[in-house]
Protein backbone atom coordinates (compact mmCIF):
# COMPACT_ATOMS: atom_id res chain seq x y z
CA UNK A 1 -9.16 -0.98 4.02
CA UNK A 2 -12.42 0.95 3.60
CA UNK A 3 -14.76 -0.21 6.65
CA UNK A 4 -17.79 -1.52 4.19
CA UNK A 5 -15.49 -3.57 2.24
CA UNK A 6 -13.72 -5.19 5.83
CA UNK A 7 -17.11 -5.58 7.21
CA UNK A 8 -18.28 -7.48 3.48
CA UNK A 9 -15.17 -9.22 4.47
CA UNK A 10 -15.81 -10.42 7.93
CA UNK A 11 -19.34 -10.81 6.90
CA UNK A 12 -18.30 -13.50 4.63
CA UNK A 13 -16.59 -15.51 7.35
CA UNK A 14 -18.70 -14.50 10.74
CA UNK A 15 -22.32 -14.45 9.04
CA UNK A 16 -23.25 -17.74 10.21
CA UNK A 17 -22.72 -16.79 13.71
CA UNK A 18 -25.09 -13.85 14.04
CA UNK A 19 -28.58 -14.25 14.15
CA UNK A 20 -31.64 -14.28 11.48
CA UNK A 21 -32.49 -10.54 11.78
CA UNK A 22 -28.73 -9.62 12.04
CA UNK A 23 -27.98 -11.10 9.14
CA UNK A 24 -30.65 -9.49 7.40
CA UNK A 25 -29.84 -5.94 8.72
CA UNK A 26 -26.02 -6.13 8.07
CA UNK A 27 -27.03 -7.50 4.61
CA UNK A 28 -29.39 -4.67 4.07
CA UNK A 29 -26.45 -2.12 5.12
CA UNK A 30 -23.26 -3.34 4.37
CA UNK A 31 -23.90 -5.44 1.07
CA UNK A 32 -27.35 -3.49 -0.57
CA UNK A 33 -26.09 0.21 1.05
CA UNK A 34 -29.68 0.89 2.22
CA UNK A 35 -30.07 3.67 4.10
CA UNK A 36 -30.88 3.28 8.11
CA UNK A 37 -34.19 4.60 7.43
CA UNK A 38 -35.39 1.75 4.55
CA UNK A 39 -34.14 -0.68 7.00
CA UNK A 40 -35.90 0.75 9.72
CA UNK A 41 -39.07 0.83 7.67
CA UNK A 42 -38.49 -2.85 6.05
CA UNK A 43 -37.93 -4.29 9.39
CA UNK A 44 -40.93 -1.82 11.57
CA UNK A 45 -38.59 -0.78 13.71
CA UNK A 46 -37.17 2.45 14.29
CA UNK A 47 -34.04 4.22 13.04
CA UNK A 48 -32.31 3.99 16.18
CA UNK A 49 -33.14 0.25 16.46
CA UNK A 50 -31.74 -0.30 13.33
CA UNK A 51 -28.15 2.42 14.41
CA UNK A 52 -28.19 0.28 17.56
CA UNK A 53 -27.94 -3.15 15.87
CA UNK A 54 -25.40 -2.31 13.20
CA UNK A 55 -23.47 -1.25 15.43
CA UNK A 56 -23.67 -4.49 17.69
CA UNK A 57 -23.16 -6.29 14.41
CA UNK A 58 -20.10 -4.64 13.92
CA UNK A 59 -18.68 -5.35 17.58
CA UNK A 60 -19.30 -8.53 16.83
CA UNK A 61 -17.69 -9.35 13.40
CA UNK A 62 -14.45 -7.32 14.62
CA UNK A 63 -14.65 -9.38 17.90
CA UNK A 64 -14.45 -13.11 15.75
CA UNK A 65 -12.26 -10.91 13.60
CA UNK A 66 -9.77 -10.26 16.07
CA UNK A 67 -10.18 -13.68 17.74
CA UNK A 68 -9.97 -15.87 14.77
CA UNK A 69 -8.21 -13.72 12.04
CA UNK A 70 -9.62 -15.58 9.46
CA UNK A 71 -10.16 -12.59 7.31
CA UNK A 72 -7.07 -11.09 7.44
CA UNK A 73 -5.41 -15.12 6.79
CA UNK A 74 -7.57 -14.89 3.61
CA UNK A 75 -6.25 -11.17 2.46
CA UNK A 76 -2.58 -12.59 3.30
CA UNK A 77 -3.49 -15.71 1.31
CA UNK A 78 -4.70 -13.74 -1.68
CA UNK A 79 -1.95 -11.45 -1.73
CA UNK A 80 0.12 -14.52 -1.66
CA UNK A 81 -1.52 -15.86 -4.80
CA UNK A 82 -1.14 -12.54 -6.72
CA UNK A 83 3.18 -12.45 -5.96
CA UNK A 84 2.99 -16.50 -6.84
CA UNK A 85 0.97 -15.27 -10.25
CA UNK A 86 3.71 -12.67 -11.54
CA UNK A 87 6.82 -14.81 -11.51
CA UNK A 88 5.52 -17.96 -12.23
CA UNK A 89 4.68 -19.98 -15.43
CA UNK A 90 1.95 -20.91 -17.05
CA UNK A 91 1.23 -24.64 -15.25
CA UNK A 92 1.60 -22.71 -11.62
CA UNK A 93 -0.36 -19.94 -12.47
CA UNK A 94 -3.31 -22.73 -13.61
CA UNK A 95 -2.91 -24.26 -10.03
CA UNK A 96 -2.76 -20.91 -8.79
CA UNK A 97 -6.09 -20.30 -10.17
CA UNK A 98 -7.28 -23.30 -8.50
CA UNK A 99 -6.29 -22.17 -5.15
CA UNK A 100 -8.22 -19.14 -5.61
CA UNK A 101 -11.26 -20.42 -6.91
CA UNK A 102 -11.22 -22.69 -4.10
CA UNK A 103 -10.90 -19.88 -1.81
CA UNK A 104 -13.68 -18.05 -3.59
CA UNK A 105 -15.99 -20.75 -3.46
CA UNK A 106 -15.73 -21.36 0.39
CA UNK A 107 -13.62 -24.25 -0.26
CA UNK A 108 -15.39 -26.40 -2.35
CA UNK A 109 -13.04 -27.62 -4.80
CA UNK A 110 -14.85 -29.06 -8.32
C-alpha cells in the first residue's frame, strides 16, 4: 500500500490521539499534499520543524497501528465485503451495503 494512502488510513483511526498542531500538520501533508515548506510557513516554523514532526507523526500512527491493528481489521473487513458482494444476491448485497456504509461513516448506522 502506497505510504500516503496507509498513513490517510491510520489517520482516520489514530487522529484523535495526536495533538492539535499534529493533527493540523499531518492534515496539511498527508490529506492536502502541501509541501514542507507551506507548512512551515502556515505554521511560522521552520522546514525542519515541520520534517521533524511528520516524522514523529508517523512513528506514532504506525505505533497504534501496530498495537491496535485497527486499520488493517478495516482493509480485511472491506475486502471481506467486496468477496461477500460478487457471489451473493441482490437482498445480501443491500445488507452488504449497509455494513459498509456503516464502516464508512465511523459506525453510525442511520
Amino acid at each position: 500500500m502506497d505510504d500516503r494512502i496507509r498513513m490517510n488510513l491510520c489517520l482516520d483511526f489514530y487522529e484523535e490521539l495526536l495533538t492539535g498542531k499534529q493533527q493540523r500538520i499531518c492534515d496539511y501533508y498527508f490529506r492536502n499534499d502541501l509541501s514542507l515548506q507551506e507548512i512551515a510557513e502556515m505554521e511560522n516554523v521552520s522546514r525542519a520543524a515541520v520534517h521533524d514532526m511528520i516524522k514523529r507523526c508517523r512513528d506514532e500512527l504506525l505505533h497504534y497501528e501496530n498495537t491496535l491493528h485497527m486499520a488493517a481489521a478495516y482493509e480485511k473487513r472491506m475486502q471481506l465485503y467486496r468477496e461477500i458482494k460478487k457471489t451473493a444476491d441482490a437482498g445480501i448485497n443491500r445488507l452488504v451495503d449497509q455494513c459498509i456504509d456503516t464502516e464508512i461513516g465511523g459506525g453510525k448506522n442511520e
